[in-house]
N, C-alpha and C. Protein backbone atom coordinates (compact mmCIF):
# COMPACT_ATOMS: atom_id res chain seq x y z
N UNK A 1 -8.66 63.23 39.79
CA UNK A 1 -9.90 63.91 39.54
C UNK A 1 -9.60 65.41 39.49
N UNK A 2 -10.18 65.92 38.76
CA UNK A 2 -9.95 67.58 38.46
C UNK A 2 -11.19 68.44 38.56
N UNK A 3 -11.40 69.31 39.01
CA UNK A 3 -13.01 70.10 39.48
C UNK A 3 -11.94 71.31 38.98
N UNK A 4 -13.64 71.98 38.39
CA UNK A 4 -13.67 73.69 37.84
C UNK A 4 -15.10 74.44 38.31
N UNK A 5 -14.97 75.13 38.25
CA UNK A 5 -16.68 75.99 39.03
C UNK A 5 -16.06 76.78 40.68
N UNK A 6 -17.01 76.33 41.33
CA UNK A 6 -17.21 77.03 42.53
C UNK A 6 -16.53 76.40 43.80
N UNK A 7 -14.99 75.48 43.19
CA UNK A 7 -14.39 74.75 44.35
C UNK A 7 -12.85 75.91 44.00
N UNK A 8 -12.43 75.89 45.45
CA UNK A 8 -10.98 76.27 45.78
C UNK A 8 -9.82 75.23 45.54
N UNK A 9 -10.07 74.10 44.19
CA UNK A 9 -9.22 73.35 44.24
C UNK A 9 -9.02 72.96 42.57
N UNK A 10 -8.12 72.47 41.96
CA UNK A 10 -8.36 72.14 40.82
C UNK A 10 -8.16 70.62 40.85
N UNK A 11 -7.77 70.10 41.27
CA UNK A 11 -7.07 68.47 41.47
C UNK A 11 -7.45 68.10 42.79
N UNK A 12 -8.34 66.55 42.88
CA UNK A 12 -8.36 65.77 43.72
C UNK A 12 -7.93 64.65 43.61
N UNK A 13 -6.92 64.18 44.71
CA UNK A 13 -6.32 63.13 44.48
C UNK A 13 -6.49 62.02 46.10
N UNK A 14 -6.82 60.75 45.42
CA UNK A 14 -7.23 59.92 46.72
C UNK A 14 -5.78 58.99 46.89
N UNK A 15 -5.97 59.31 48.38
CA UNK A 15 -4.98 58.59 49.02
C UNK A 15 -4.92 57.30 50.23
N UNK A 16 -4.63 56.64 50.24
CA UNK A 16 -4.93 55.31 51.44
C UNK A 16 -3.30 55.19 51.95
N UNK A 17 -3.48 55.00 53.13
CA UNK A 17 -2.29 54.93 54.01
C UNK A 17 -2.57 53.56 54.57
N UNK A 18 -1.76 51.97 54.24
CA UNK A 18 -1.68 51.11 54.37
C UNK A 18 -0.98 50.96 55.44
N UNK A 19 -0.99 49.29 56.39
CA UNK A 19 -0.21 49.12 57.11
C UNK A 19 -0.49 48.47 58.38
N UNK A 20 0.55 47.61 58.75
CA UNK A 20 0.10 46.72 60.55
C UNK A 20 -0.96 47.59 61.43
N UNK A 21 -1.51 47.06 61.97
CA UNK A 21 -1.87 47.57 62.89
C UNK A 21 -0.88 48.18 63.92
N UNK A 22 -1.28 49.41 64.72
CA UNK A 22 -0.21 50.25 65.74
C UNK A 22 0.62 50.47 65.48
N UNK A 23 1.13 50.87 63.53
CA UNK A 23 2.39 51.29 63.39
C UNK A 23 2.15 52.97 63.18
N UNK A 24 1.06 54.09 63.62
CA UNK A 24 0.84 55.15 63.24
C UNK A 24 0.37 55.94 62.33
N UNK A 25 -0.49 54.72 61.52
CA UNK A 25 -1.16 55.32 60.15
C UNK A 25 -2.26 56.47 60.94
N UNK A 26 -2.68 56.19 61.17
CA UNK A 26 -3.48 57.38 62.01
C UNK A 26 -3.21 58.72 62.71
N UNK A 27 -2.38 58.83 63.64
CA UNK A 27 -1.07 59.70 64.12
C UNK A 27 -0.44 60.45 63.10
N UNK A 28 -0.47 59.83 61.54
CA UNK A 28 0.58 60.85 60.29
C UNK A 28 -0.21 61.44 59.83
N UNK A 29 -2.07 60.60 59.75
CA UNK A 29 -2.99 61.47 59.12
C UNK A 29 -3.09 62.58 59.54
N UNK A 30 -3.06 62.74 61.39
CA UNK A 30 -3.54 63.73 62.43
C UNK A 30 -2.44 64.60 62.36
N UNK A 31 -1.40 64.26 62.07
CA UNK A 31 -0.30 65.29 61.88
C UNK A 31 -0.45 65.91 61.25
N UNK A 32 -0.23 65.14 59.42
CA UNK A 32 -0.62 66.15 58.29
C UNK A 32 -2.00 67.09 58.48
N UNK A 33 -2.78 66.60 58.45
CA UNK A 33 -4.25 67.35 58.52
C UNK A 33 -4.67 68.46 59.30
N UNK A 34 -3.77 68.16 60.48
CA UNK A 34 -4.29 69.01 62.07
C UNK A 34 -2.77 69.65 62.28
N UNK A 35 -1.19 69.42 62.03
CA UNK A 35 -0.27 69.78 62.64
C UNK A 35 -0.18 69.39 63.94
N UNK A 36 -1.09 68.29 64.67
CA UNK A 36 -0.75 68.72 65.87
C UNK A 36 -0.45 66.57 65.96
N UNK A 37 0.44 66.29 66.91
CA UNK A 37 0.60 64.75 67.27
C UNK A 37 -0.43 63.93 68.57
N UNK A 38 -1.08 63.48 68.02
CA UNK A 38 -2.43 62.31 68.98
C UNK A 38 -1.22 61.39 69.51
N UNK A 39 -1.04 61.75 70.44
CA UNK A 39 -0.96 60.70 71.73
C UNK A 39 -1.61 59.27 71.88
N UNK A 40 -2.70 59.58 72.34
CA UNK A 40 -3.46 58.13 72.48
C UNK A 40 -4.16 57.90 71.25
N UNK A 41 -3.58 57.67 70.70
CA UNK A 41 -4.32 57.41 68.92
C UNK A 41 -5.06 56.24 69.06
N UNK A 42 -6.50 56.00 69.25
CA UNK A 42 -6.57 54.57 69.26
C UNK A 42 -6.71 53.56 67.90
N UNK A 43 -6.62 52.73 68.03
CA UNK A 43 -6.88 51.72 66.84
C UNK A 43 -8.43 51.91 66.18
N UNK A 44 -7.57 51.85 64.55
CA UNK A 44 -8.84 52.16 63.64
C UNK A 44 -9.65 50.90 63.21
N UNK A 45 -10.90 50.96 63.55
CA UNK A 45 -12.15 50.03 63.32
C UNK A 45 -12.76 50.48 61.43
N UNK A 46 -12.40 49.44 60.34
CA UNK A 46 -12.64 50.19 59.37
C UNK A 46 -11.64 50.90 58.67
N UNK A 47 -12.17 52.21 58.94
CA UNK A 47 -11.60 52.97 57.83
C UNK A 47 -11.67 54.60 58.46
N UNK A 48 -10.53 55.23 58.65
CA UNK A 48 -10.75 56.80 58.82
C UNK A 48 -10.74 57.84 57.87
N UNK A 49 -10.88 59.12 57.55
CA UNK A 49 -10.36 60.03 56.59
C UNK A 49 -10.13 60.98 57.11
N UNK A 50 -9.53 61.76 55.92
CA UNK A 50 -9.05 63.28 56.32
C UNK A 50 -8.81 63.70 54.98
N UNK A 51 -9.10 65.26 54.95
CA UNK A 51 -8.80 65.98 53.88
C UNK A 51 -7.79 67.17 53.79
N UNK A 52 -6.93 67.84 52.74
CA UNK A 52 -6.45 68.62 52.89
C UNK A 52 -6.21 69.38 51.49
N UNK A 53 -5.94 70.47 51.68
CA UNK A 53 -5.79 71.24 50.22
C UNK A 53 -4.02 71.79 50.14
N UNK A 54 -3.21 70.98 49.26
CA UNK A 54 -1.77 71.66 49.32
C UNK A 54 -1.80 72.26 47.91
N UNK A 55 -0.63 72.68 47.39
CA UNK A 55 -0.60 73.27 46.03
C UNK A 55 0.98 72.74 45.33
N UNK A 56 0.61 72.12 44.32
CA UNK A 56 1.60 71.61 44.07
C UNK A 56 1.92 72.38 41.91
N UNK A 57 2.81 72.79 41.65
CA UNK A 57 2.96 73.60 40.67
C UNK A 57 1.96 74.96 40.35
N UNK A 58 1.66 75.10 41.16
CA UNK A 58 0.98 76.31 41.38
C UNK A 58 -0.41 75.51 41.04
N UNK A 59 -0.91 74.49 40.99
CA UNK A 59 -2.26 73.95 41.26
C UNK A 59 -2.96 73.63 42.68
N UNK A 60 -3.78 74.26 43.02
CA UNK A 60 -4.48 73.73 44.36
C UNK A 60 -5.00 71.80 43.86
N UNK A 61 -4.58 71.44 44.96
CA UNK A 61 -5.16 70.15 45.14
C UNK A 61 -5.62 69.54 46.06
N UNK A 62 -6.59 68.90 46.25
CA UNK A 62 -7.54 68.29 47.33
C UNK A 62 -6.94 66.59 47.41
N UNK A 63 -6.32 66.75 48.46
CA UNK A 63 -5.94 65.16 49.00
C UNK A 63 -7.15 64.45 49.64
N UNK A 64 -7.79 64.07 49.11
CA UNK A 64 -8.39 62.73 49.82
C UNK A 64 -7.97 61.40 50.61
N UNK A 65 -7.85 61.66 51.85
CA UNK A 65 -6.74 60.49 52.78
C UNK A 65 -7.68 59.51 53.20
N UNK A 66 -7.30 58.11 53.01
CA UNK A 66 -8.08 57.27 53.71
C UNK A 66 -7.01 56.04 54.25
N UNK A 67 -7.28 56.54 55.70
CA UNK A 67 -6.39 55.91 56.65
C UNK A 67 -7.30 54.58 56.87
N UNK A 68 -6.77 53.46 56.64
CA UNK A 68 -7.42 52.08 56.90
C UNK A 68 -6.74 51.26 58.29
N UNK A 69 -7.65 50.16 58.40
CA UNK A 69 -7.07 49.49 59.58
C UNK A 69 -6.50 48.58 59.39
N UNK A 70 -5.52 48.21 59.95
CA UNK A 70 -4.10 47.50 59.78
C UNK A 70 -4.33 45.78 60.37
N UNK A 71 -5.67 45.80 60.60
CA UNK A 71 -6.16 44.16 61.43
C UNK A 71 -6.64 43.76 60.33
N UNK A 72 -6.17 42.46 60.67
CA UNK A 72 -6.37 40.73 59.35
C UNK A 72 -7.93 41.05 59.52
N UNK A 73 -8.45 41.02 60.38
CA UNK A 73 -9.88 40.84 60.51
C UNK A 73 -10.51 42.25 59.78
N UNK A 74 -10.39 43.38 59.73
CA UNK A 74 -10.97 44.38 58.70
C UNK A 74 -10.44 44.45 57.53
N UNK A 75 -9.32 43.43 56.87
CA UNK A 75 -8.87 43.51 55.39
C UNK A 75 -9.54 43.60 54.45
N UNK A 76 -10.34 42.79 54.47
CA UNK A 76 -11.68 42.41 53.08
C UNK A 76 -12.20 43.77 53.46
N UNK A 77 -12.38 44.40 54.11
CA UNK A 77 -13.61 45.65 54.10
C UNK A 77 -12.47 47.07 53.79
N UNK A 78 -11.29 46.99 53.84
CA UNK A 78 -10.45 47.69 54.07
C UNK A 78 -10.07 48.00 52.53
N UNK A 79 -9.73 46.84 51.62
CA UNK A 79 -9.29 46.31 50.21
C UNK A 79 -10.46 46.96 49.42
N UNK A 80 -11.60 47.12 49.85
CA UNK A 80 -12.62 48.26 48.75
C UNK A 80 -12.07 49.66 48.54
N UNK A 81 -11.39 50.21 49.58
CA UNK A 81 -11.10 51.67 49.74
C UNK A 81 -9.66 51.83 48.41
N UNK A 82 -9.03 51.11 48.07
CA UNK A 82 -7.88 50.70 47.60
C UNK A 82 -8.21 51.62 45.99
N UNK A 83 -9.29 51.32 45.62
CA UNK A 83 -9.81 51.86 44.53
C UNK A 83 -10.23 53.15 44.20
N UNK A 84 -9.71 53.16 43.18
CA UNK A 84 -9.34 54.43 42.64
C UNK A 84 -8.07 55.35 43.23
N UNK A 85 -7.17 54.83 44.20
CA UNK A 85 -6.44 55.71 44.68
C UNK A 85 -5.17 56.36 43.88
N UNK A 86 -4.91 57.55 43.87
CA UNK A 86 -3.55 57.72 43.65
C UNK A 86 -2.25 57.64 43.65
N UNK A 87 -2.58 57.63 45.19
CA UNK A 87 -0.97 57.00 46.25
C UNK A 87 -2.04 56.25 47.11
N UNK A 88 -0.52 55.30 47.38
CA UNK A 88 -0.59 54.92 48.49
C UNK A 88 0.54 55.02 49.51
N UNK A 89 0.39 55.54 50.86
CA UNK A 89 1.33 55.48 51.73
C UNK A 89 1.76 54.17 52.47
N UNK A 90 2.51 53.32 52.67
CA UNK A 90 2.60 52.21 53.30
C UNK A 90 3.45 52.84 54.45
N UNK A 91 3.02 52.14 55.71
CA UNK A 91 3.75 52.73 56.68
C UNK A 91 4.31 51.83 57.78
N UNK A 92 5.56 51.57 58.20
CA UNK A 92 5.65 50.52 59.50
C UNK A 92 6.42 51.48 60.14
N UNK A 93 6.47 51.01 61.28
CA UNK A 93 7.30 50.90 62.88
C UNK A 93 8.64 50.62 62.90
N UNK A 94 9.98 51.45 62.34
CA UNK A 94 11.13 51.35 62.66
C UNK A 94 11.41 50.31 63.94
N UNK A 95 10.53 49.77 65.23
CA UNK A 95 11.32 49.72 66.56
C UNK A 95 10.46 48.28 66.15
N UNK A 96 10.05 48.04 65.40
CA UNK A 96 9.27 46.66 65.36
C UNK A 96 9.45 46.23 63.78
N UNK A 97 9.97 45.21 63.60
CA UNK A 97 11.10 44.43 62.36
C UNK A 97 9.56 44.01 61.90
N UNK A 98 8.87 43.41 62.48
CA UNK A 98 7.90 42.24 61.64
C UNK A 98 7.10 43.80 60.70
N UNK A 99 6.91 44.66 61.60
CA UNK A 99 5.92 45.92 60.58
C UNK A 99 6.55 45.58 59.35
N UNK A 100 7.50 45.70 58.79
CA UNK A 100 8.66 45.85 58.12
C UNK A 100 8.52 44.78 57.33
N UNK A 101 8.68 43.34 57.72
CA UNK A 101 8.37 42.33 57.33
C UNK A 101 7.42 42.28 55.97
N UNK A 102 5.78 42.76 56.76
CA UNK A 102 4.95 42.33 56.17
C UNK A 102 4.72 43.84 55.46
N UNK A 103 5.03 44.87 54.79
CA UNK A 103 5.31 45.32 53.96
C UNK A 103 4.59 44.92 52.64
N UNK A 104 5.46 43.34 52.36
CA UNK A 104 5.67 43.48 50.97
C UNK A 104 4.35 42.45 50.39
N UNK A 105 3.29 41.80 51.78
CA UNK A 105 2.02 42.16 51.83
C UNK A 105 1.28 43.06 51.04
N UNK A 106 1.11 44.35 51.85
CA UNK A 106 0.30 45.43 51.49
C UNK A 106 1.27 45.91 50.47
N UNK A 107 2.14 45.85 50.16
CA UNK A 107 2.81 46.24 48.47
C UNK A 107 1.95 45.77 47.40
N UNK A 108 1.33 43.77 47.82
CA UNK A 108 0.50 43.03 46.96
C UNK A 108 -0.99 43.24 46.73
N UNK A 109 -1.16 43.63 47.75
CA UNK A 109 -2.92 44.27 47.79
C UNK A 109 -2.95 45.63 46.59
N UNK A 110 -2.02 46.66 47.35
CA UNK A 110 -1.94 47.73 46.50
C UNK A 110 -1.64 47.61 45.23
N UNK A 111 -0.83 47.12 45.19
CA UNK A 111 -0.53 46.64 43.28
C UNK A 111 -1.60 45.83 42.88
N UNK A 112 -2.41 45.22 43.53
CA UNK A 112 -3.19 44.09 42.63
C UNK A 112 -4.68 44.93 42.50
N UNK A 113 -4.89 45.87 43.88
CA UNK A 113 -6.48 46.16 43.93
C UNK A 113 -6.40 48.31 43.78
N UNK A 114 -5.20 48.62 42.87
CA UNK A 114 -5.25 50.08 42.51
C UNK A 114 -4.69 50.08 40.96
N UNK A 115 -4.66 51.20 40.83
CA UNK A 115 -4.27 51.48 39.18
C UNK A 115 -2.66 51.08 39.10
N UNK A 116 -2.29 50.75 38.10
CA UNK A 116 -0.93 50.02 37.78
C UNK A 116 0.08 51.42 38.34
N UNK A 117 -0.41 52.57 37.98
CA UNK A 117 0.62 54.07 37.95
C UNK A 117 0.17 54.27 39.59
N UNK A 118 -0.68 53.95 40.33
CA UNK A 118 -0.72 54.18 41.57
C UNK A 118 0.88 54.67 42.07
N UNK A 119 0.98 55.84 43.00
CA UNK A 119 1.89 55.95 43.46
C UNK A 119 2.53 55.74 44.65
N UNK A 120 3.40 54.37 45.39
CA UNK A 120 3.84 53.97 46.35
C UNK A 120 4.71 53.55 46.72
N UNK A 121 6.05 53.88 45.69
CA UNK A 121 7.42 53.49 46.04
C UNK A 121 8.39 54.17 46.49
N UNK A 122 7.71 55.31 46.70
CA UNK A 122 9.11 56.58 47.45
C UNK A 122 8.75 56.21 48.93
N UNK A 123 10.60 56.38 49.50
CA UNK A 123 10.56 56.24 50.62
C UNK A 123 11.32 57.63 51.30
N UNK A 124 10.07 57.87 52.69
CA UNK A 124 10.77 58.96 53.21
C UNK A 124 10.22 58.21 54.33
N UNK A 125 11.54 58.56 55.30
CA UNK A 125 11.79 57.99 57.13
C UNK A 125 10.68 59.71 57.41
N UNK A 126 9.15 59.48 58.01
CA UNK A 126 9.12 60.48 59.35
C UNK A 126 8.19 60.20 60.37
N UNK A 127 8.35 60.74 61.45
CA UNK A 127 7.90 61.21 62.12
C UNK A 127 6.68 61.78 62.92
N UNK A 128 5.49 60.98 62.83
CA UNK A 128 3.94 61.49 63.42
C UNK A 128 4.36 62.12 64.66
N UNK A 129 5.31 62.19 65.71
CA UNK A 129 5.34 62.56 66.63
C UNK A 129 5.93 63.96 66.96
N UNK A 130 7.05 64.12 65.94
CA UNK A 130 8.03 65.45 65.69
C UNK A 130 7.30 65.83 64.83
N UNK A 131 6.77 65.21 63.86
CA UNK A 131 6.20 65.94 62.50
C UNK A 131 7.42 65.75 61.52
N UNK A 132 8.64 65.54 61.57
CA UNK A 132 9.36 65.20 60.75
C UNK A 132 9.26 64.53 59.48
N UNK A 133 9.47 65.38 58.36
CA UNK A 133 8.75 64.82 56.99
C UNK A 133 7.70 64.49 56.72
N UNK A 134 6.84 64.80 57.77
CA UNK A 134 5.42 64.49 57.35
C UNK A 134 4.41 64.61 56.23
N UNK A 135 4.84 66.29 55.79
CA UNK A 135 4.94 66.73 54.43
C UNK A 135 5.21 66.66 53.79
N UNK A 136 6.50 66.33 53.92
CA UNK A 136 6.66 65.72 52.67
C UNK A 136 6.54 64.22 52.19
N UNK A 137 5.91 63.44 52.71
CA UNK A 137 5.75 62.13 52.66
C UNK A 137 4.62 62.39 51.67
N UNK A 138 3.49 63.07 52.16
CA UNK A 138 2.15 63.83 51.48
C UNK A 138 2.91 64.66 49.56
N UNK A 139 3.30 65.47 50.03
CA UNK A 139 3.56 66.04 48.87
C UNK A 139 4.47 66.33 47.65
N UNK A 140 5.61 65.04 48.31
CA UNK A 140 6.21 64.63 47.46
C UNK A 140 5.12 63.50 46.35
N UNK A 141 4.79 62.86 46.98
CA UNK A 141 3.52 61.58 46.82
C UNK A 141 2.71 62.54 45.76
N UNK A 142 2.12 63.29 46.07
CA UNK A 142 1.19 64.46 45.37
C UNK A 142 2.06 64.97 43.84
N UNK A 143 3.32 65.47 44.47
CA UNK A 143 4.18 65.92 42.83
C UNK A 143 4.47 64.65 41.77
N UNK A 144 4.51 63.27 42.30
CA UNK A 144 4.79 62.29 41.40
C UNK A 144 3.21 62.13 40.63
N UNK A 145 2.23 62.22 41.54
CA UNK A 145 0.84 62.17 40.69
C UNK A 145 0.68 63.34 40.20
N UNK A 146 0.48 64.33 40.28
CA UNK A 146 0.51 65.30 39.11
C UNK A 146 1.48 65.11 37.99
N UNK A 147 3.07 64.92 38.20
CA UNK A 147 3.72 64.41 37.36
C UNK A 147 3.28 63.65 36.06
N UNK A 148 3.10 62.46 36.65
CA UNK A 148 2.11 61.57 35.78
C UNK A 148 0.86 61.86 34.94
N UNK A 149 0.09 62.39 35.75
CA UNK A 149 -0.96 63.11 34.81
C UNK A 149 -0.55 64.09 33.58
N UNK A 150 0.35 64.78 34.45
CA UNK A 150 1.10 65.48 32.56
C UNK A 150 1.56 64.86 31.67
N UNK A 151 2.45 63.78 31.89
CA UNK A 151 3.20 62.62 31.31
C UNK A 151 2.14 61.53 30.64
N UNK A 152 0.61 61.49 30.98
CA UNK A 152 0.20 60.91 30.24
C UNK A 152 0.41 59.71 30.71
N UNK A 153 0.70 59.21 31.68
CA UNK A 153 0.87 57.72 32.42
C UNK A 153 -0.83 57.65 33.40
N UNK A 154 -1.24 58.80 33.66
CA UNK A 154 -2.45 58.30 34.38
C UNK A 154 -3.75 58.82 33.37
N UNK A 155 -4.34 58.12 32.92
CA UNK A 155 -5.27 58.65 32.33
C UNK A 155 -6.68 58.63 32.76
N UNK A 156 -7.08 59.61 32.24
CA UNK A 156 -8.68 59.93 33.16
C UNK A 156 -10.01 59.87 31.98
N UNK A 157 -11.24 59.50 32.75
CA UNK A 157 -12.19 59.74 32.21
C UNK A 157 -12.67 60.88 32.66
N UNK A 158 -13.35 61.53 31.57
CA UNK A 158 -14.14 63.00 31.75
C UNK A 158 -15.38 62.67 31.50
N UNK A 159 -15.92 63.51 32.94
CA UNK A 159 -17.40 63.26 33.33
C UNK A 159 -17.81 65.17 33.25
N UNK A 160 -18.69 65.60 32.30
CA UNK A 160 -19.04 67.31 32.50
C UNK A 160 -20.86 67.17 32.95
N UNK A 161 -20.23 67.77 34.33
CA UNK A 161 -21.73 67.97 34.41
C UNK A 161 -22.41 69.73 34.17
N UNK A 162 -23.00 70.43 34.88
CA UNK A 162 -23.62 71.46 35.15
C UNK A 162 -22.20 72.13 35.05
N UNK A 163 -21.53 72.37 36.88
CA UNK A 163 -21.11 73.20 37.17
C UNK A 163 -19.03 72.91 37.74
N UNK A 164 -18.76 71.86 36.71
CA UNK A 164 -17.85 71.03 36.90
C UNK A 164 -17.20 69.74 35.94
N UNK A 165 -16.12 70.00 35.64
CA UNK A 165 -15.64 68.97 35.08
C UNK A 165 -14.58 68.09 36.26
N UNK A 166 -14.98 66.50 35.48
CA UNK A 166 -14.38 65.48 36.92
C UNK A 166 -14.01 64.57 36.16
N UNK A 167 -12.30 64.26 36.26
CA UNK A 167 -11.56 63.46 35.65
C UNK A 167 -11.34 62.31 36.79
N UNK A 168 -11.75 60.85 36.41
CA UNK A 168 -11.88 60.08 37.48
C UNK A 168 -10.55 58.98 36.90
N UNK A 169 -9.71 58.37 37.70
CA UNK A 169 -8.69 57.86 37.29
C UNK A 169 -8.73 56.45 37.12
């Protein structure tokens, strides 16, 4: 999505951070968003968000994060958010094999219930706790979708209203 007028951003791009339950999807949001590491992060009921503005080729862009919950029992309500996203982050638990496992799960959701160019195959090892790569997990993710949009692999509809043009993907 792309906004012009009276926003500090030119590009919005939605993001969902997939994944087991208690492997830290929540904890990377609070990192990226806040810089700072949640401790007692508790388990997400639903669906959380967070926003942020990075700049990627000298474009401001508005990340739209939507951290979901990682329980069998909130999937179906979880699998609506999936849409329209840009990236997706998939995330497991190095110290726990099964996170890992079921992966290639939420690989199938994401591929089946987002856009074919969705972006979710780069892998970077970090850190919610050090902050290690946290950023770049975010904005590497961010340069492959802008990428694409130049390249003509993601294509948008244009919606002009009043005080704004909005390319929806």
């Amino acid at each position: 999505m792309m906004t012009t007028g009276p926003y500090n951003y030119s590009y919005i791009f939605k993001y969902i951070i997939i994944g087991d339950m208690g492997v830290g999807k929540s904890c990377l949001l609070h990192q990226f968003t806040e810089k700072k590491f949640m401790a007692d992060c508790p388990h997400t009921i639903g669906v959380e968000f967070g926003t942020r503005i990075i700049e990627v080729c000298g474009q401001k862009i508005k990340l739209q994060i939507w951290d979901t919950a990682g329980q069998e029992r909130f999937r179906a309500v979880t699998r609506s958010y999936y849409r329209g996203a840009a990236g997706a982050l998939m995330v497991y638990d190095i110290t726990r094999r099964s996170t890992y496992n079921h992966l290639s799960s939420w690989l199938t959701d994401a591929r089946n219930l987002t856009n074919p160019n969705t972006v979710s195959l780069m892998f970077v090892e970090a850190s919610a706790k050090t902050g290690e790569n946290v950023e770049e997990a975010f904005l590497e993710t961010a340069k492959k979708i802008y990428q694409n949009i130049q390249d003509g692999r993601l294509v948008a509809l244009i919606i002009v209203n009043e005080d704004r043009i909005i390319f929806l993907f």
